[in-house]
PDB file of N, CA and C in Angstrom:
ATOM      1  N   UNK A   1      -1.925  -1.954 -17.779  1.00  0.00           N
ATOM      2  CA  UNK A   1      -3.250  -1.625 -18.253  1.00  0.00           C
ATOM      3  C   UNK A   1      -4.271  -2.061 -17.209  1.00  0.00           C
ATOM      4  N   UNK A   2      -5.454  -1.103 -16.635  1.00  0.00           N
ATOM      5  CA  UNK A   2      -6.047  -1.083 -15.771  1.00  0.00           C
ATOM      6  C   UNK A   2      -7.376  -2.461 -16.151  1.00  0.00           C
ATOM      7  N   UNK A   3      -7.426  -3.311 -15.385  1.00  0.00           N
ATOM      8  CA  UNK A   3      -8.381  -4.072 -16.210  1.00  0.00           C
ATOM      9  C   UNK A   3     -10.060  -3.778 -15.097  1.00  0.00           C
ATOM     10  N   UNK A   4     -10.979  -4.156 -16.122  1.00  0.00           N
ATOM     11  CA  UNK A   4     -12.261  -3.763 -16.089  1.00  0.00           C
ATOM     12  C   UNK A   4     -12.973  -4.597 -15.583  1.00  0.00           C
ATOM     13  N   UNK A   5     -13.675  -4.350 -14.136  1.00  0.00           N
ATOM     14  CA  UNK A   5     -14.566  -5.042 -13.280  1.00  0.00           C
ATOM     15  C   UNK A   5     -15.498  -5.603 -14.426  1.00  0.00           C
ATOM     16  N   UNK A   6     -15.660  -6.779 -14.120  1.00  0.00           N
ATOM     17  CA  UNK A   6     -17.120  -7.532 -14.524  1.00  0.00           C
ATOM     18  C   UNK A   6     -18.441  -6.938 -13.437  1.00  0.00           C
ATOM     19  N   UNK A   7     -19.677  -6.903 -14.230  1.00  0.00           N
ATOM     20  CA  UNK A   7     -20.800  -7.048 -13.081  1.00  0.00           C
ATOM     21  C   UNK A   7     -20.694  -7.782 -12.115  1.00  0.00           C
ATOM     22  N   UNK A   8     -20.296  -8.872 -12.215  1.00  0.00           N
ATOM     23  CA  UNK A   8     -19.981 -10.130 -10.752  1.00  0.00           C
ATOM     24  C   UNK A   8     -19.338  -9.634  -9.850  1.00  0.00           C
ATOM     25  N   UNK A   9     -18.391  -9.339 -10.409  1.00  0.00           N
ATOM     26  CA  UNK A   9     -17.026  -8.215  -9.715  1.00  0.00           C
ATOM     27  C   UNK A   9     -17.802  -6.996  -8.647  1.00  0.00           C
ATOM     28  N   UNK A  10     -18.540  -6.155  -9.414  1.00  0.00           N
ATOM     29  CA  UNK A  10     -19.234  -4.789  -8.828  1.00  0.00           C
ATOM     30  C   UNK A  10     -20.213  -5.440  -7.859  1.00  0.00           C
ATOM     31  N   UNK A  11     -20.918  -6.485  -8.290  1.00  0.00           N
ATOM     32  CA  UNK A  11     -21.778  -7.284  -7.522  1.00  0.00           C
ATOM     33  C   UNK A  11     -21.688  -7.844  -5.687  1.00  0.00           C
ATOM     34  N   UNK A  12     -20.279  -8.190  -6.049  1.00  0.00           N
ATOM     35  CA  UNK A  12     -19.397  -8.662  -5.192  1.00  0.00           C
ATOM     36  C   UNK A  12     -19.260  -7.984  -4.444  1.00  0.00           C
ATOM     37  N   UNK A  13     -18.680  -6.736  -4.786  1.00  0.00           N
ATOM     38  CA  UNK A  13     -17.534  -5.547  -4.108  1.00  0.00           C
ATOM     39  C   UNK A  13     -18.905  -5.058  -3.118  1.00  0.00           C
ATOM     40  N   UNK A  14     -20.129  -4.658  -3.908  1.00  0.00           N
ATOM     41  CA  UNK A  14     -21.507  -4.331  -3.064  1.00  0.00           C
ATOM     42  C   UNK A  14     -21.754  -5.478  -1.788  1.00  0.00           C
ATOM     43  N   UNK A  15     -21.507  -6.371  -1.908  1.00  0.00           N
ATOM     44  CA  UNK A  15     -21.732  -7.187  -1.110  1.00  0.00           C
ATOM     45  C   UNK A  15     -20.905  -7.414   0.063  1.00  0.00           C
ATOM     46  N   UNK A  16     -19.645  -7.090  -0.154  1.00  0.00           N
ATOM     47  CA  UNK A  16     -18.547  -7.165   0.572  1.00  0.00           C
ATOM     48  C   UNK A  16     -18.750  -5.998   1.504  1.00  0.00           C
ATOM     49  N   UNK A  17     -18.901  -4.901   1.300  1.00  0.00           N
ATOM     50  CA  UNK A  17     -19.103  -3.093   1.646  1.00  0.00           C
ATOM     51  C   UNK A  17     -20.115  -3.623   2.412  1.00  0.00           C
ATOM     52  N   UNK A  18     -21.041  -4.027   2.223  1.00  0.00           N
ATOM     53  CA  UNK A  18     -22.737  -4.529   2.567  1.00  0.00           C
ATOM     54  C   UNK A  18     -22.825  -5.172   4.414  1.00  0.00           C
ATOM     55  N   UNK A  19     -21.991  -6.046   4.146  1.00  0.00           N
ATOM     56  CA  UNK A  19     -22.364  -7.753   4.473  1.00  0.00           C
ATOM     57  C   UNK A  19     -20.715  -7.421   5.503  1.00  0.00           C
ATOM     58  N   UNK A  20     -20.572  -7.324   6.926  1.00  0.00           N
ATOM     59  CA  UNK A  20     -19.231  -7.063   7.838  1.00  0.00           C
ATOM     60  C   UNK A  20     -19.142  -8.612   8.283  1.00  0.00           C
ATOM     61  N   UNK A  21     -19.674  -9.530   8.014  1.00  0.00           N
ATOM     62  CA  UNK A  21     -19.095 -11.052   8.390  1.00  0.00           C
ATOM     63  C   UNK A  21     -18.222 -11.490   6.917  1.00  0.00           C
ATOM     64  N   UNK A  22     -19.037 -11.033   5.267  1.00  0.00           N
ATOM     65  CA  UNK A  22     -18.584 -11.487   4.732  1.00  0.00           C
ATOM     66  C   UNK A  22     -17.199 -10.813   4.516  1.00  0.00           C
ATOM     67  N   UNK A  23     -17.420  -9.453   4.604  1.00  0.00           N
ATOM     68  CA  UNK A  23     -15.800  -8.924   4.557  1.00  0.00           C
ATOM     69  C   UNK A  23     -15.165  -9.111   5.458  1.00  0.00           C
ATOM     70  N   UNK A  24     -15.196  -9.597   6.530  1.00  0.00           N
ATOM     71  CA  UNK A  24     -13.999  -9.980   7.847  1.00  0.00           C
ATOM     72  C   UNK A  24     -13.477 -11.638   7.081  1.00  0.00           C
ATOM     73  N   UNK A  25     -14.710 -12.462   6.614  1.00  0.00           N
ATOM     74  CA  UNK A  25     -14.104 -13.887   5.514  1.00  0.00           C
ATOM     75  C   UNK A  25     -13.040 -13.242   4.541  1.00  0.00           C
ATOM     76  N   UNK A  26     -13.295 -12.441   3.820  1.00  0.00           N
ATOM     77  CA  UNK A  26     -12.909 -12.145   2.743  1.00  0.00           C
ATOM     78  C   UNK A  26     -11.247 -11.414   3.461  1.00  0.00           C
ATOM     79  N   UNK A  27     -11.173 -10.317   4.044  1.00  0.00           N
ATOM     80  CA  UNK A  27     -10.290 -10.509   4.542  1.00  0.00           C
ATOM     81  C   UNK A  27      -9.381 -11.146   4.857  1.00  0.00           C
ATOM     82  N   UNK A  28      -9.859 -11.762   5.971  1.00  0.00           N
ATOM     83  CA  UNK A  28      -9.228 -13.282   6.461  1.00  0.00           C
ATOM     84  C   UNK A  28      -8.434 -14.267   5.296  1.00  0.00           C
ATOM     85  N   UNK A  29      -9.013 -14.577   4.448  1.00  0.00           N
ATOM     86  CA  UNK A  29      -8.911 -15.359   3.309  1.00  0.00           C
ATOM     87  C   UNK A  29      -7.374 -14.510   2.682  1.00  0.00           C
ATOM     88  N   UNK A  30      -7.697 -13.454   2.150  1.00  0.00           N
ATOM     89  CA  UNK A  30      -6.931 -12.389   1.190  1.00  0.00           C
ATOM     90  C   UNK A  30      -5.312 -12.261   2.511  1.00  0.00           C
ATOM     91  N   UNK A  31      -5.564 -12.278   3.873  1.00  0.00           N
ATOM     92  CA  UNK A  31      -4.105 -12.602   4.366  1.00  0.00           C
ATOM     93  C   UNK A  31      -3.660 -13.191   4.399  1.00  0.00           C
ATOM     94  N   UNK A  32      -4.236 -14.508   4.205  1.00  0.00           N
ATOM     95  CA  UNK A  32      -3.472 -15.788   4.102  1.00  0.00           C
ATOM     96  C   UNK A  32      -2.751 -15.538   2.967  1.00  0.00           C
ATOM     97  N   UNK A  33      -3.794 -15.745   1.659  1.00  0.00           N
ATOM     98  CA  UNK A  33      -2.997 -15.482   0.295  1.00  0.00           C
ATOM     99  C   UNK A  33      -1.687 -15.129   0.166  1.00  0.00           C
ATOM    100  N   UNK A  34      -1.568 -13.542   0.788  1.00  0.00           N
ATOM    101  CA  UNK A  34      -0.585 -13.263   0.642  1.00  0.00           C
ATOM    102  C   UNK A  34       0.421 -13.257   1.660  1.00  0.00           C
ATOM    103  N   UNK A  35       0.312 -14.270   2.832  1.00  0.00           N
ATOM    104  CA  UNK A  35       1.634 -14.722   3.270  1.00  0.00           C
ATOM    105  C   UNK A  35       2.397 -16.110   2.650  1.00  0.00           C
ATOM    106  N   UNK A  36       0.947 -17.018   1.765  1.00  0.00           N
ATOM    107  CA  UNK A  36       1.301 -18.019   1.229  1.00  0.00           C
ATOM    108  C   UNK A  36       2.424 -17.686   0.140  1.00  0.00           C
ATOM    109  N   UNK A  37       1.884 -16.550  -0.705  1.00  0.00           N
ATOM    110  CA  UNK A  37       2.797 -15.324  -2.133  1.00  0.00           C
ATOM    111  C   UNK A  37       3.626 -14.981  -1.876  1.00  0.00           C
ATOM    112  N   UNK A  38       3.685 -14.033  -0.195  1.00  0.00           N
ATOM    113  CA  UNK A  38       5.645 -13.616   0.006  1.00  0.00           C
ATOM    114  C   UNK A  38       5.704 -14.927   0.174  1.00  0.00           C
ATOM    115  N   UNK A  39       5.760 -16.031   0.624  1.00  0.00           N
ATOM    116  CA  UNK A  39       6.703 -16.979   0.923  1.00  0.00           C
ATOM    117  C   UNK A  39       7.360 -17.693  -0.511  1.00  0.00           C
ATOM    118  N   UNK A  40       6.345 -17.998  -1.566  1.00  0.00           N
ATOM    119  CA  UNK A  40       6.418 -18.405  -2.969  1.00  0.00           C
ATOM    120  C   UNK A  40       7.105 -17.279  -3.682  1.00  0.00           C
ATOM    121  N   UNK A  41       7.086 -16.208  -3.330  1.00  0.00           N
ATOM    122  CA  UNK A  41       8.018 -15.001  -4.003  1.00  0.00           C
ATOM    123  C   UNK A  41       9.179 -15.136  -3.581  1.00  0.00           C
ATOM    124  N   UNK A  42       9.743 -15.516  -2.535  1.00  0.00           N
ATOM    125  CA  UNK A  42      11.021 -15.281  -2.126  1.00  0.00           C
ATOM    126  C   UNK A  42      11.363 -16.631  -2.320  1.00  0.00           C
ATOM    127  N   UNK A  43      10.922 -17.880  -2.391  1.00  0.00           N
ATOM    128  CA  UNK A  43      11.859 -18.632  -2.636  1.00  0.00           C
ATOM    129  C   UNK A  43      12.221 -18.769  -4.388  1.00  0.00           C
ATOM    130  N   UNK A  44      10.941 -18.234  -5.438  1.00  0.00           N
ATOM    131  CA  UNK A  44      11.309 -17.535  -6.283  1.00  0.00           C
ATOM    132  C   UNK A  44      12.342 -16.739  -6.788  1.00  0.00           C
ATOM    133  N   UNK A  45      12.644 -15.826  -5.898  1.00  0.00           N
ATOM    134  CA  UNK A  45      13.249 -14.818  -5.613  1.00  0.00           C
ATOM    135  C   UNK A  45      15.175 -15.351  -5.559  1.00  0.00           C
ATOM    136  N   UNK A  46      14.712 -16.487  -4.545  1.00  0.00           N
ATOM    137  CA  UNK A  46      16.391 -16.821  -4.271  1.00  0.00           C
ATOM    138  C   UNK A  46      16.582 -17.924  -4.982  1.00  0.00           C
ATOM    139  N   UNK A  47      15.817 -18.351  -6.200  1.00  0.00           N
ATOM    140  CA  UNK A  47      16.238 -19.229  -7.116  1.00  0.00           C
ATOM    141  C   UNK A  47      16.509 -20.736  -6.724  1.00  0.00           C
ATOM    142  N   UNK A  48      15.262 -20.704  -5.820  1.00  0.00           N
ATOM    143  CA  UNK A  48      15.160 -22.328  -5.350  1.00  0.00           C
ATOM    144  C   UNK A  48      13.805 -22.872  -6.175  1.00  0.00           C
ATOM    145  N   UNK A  49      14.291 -24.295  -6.397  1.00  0.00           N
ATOM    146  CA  UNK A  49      12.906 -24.847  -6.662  1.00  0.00           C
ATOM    147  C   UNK A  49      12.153 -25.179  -5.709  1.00  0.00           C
ATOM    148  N   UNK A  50      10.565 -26.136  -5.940  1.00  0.00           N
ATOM    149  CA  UNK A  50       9.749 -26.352  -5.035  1.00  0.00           C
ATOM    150  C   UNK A  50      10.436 -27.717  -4.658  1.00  0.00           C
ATOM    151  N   UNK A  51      11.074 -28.498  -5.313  1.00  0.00           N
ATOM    152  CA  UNK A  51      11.958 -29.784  -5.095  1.00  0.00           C
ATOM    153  C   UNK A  51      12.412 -29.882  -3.812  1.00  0.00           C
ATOM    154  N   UNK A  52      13.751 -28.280  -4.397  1.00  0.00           N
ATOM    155  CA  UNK A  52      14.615 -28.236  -3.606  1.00  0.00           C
ATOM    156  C   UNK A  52      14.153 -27.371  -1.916  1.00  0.00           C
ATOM    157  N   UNK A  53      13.142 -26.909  -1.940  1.00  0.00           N
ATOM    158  CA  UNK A  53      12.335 -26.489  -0.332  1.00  0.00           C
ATOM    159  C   UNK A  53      12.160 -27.854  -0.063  1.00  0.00           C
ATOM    160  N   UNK A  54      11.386 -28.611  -0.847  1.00  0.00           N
ATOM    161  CA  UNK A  54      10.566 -29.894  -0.133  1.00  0.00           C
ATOM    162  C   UNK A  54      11.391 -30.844   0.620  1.00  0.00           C
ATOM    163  N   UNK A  55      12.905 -30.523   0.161  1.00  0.00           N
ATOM    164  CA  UNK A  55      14.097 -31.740   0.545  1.00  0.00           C
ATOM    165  C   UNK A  55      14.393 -30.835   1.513  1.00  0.00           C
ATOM    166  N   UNK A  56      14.539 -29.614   1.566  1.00  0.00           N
ATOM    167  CA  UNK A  56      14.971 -28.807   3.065  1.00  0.00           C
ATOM    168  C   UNK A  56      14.502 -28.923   3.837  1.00  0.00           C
ATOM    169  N   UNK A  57      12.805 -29.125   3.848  1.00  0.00           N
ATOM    170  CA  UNK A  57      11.562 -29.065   4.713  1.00  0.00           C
ATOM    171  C   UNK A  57      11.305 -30.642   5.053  1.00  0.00           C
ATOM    172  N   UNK A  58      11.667 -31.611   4.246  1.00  0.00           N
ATOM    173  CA  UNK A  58      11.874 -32.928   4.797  1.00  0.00           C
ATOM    174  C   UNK A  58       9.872 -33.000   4.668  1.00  0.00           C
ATOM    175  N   UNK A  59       9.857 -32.355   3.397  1.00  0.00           N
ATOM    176  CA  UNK A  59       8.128 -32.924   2.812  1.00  0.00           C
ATOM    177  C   UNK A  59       8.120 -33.093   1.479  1.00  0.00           C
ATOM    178  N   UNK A  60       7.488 -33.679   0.594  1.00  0.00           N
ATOM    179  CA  UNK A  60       7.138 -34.019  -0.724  1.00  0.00           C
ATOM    180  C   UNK A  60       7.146 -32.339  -1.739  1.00  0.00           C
ATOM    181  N   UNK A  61       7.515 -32.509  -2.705  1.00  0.00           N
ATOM    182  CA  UNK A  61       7.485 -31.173  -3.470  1.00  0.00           C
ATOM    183  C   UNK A  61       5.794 -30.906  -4.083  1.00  0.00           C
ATOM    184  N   UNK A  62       4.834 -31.854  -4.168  1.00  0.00           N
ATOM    185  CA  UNK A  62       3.183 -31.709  -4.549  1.00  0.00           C
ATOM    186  C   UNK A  62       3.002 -31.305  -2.982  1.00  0.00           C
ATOM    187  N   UNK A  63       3.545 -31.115  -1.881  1.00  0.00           N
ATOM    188  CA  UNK A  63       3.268 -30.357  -0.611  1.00  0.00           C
ATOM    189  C   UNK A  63       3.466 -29.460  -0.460  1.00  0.00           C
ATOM    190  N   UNK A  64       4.803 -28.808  -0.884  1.00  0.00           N
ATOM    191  CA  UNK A  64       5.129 -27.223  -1.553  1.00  0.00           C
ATOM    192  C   UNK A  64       3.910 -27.052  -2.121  1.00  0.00           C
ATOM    193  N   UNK A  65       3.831 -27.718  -3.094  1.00  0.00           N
ATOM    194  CA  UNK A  65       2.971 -26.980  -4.065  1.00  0.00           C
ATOM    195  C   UNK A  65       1.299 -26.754  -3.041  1.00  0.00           C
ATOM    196  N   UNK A  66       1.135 -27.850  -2.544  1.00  0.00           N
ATOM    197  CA  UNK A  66      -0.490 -27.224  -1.851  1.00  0.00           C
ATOM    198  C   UNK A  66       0.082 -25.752  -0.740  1.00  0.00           C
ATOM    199  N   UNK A  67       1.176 -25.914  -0.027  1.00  0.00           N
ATOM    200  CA  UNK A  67       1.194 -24.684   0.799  1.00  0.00           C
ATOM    201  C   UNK A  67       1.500 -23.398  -0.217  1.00  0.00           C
ATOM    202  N   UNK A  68       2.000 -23.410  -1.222  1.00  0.00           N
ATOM    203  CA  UNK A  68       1.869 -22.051  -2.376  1.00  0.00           C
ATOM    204  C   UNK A  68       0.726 -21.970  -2.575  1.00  0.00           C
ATOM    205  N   UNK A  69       0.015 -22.581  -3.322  1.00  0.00           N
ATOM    206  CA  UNK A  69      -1.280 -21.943  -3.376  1.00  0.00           C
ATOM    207  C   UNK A  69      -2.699 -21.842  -2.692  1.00  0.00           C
ATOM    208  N   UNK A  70      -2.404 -22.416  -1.400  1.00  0.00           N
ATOM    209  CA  UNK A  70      -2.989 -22.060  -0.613  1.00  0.00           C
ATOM    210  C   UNK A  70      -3.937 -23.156  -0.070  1.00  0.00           C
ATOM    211  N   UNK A  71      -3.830 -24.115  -0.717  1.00  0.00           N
ATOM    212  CA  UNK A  71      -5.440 -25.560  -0.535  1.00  0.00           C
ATOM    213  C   UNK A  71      -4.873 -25.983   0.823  1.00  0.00           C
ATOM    214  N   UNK A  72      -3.795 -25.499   1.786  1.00  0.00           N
ATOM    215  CA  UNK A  72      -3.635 -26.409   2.813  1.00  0.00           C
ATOM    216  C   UNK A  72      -4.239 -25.031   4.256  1.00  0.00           C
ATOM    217  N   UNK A  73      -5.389 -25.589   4.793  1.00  0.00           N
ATOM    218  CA  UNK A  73      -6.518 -25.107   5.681  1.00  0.00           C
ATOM    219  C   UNK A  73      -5.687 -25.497   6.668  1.00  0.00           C
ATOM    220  N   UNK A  74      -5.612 -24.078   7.924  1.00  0.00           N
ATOM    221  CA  UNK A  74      -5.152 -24.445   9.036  1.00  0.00           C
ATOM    222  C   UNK A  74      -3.845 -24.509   8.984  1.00  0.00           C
ATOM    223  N   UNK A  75      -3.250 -23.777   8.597  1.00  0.00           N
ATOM    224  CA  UNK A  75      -1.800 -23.659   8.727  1.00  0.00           C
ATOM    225  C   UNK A  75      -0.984 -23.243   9.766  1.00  0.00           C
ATOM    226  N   UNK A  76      -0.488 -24.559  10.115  1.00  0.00           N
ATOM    227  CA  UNK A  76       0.096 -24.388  11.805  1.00  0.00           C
ATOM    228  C   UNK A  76       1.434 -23.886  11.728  1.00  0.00           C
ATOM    229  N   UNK A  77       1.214 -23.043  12.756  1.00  0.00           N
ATOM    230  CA  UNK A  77       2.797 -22.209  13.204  1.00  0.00           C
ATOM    231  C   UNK A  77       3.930 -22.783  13.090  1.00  0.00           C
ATOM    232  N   UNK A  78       3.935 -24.058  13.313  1.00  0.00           N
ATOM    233  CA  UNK A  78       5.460 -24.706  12.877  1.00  0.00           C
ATOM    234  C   UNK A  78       5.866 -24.816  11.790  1.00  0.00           C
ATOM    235  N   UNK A  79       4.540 -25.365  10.619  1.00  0.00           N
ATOM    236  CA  UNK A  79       5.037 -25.308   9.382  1.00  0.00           C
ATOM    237  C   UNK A  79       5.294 -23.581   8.853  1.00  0.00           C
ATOM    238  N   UNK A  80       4.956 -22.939   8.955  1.00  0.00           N
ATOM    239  CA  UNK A  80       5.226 -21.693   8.753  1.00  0.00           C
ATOM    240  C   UNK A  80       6.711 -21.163   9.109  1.00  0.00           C
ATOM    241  N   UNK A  81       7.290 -21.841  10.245  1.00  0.00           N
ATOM    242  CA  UNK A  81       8.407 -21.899  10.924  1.00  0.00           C
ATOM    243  C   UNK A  81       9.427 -22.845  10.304  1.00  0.00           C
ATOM    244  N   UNK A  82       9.108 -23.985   9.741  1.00  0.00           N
ATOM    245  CA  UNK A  82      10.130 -24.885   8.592  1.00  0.00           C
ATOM    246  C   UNK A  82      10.356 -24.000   7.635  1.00  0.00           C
ATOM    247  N   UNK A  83       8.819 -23.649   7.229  1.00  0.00           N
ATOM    248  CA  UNK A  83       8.939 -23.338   5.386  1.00  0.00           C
ATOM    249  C   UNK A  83       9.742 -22.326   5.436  1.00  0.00           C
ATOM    250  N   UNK A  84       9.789 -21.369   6.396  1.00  0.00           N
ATOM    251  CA  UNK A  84      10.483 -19.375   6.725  1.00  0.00           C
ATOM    252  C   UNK A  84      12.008 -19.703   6.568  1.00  0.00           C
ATOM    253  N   UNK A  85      12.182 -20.819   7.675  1.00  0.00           N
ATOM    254  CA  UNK A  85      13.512 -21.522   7.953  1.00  0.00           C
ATOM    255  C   UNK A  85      14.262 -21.983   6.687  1.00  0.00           C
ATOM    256  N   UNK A  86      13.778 -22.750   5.795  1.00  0.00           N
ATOM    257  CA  UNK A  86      14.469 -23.304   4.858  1.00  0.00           C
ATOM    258  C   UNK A  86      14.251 -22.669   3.926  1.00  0.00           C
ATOM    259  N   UNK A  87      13.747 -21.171   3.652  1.00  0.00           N
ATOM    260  CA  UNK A  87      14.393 -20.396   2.864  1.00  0.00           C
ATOM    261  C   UNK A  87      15.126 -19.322   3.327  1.00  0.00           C
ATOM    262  N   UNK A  88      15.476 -19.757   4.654  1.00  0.00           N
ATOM    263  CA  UNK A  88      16.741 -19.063   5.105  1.00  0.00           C
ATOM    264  C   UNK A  88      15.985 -17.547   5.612  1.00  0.00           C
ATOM    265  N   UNK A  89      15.104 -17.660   5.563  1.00  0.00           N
ATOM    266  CA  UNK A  89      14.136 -16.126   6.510  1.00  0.00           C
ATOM    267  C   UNK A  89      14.457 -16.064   7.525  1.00  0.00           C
ATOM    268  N   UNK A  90      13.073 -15.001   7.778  1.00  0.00           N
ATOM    269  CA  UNK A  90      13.019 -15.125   9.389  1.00  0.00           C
ATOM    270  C   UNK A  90      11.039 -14.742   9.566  1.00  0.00           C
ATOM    271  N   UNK A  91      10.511 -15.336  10.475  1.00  0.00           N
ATOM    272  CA  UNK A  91       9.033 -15.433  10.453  1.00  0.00           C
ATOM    273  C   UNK A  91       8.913 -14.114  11.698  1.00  0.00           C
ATOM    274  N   UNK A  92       8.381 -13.258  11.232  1.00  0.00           N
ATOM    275  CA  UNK A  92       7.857 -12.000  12.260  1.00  0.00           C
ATOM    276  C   UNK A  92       6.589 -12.027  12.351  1.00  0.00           C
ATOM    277  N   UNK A  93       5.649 -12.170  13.766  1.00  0.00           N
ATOM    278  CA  UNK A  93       4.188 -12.319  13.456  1.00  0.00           C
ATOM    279  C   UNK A  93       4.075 -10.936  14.395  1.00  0.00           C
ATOM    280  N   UNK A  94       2.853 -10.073  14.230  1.00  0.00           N
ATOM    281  CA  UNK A  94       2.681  -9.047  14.582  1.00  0.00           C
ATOM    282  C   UNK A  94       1.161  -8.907  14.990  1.00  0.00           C
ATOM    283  N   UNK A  95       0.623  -8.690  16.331  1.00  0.00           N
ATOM    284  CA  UNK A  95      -0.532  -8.590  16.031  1.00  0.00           C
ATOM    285  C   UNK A  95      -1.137  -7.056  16.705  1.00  0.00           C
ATOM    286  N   UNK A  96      -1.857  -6.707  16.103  1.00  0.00           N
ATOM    287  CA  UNK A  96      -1.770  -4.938  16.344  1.00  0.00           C
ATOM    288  C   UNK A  96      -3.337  -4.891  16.287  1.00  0.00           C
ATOM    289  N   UNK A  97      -3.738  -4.046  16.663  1.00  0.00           N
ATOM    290  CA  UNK A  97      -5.374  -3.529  16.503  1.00  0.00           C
ATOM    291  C   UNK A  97      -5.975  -3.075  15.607  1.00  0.00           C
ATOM    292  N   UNK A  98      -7.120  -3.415  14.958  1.00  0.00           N
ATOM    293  CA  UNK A  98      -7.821  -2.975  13.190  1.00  0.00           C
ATOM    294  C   UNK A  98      -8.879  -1.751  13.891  1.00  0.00           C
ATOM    295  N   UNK A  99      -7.712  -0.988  13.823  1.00  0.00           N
ATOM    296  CA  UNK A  99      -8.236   0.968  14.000  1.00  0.00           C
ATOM    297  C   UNK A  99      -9.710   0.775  13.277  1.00  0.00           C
ATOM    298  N   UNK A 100     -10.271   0.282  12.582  1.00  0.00           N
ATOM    299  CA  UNK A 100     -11.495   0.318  11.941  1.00  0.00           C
ATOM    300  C   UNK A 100     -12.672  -0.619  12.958  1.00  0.00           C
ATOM    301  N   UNK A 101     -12.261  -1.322  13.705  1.00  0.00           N
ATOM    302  CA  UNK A 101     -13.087  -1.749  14.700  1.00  0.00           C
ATOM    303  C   UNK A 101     -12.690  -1.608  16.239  1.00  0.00           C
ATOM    304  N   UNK A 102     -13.759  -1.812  16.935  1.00  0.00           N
ATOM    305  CA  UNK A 102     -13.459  -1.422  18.429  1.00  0.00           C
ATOM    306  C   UNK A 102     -14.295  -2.828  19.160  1.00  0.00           C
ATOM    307  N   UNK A 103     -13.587  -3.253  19.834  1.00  0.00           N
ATOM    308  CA  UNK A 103     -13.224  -4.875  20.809  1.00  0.00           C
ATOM    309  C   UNK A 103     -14.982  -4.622  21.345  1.00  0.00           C
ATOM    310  N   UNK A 104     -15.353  -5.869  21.366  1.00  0.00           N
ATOM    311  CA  UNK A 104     -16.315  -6.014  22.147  1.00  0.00           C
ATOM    312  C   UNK A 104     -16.180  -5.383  23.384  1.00  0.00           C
ATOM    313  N   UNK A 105     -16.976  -5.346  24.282  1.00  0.00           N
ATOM    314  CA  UNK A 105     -17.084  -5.061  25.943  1.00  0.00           C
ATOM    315  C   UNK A 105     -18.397  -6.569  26.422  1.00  0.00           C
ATOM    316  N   UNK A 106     -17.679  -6.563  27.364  1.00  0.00           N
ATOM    317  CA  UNK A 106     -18.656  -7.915  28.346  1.00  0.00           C
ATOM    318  C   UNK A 106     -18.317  -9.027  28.614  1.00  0.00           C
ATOM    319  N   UNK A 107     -18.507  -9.673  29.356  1.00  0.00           N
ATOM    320  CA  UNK A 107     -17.971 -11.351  29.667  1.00  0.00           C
ATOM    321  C   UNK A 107     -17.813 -11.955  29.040  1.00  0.00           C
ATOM    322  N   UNK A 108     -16.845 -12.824  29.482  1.00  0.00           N
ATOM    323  CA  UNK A 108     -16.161 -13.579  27.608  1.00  0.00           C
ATOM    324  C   UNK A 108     -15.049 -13.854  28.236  1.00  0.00           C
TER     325      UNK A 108
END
């Protein structure tokens, strides 16, 4: 069932469309999310607890829990590289060009 924008919501969405710093944040923000989600989906997925990552990863399981939902800022490539690791993944980073913008030009 399709659920129904609030005014805040429509408010928002205007603002986002509006405002190209706040939607490059908003962006930004919304990829993290969901590399924090596949990672919490798949260990979901393969029927591990957050316990049992935290003892693989050789960190506390309330540390799982901040890298699932996201409160841990700055998430460095290695931990990304434990957490991938000890659910038996594999970490592919890709970085490609956003066809919707075109690179500065000038010194820099």
């Amino acid at each position: 069932m399709p659920t129904r924008k609030t005014a805040f919501m429509k408010w928002v969405g205007r603002k986002i469309v509006s405002d190209a710093e706040l939607k490059r944040m908003v962006e930004e923000n919304l990829a993290e999310m969901r590399l924090e989600q596949e990672l919490a989906t798949l260990r979901e997925k393969l029927g591990i607890t957050q316990r049992e990552l935290a003892t693989r990863m050789g960190v506390t399981q309330p540390a799982v829990a901040k890298l699932e939902s996201g409160r841990i800022k700055n998430l460095e490539l290695r931990t990304l590289c434990r957490w991938t690791t000890a659910l038996g993944g594999q970490l592919e980073i890709t970085v490609r060009a956003d066809r919707r913008r075109r690179p500065r030009t000038g010194a820099g």
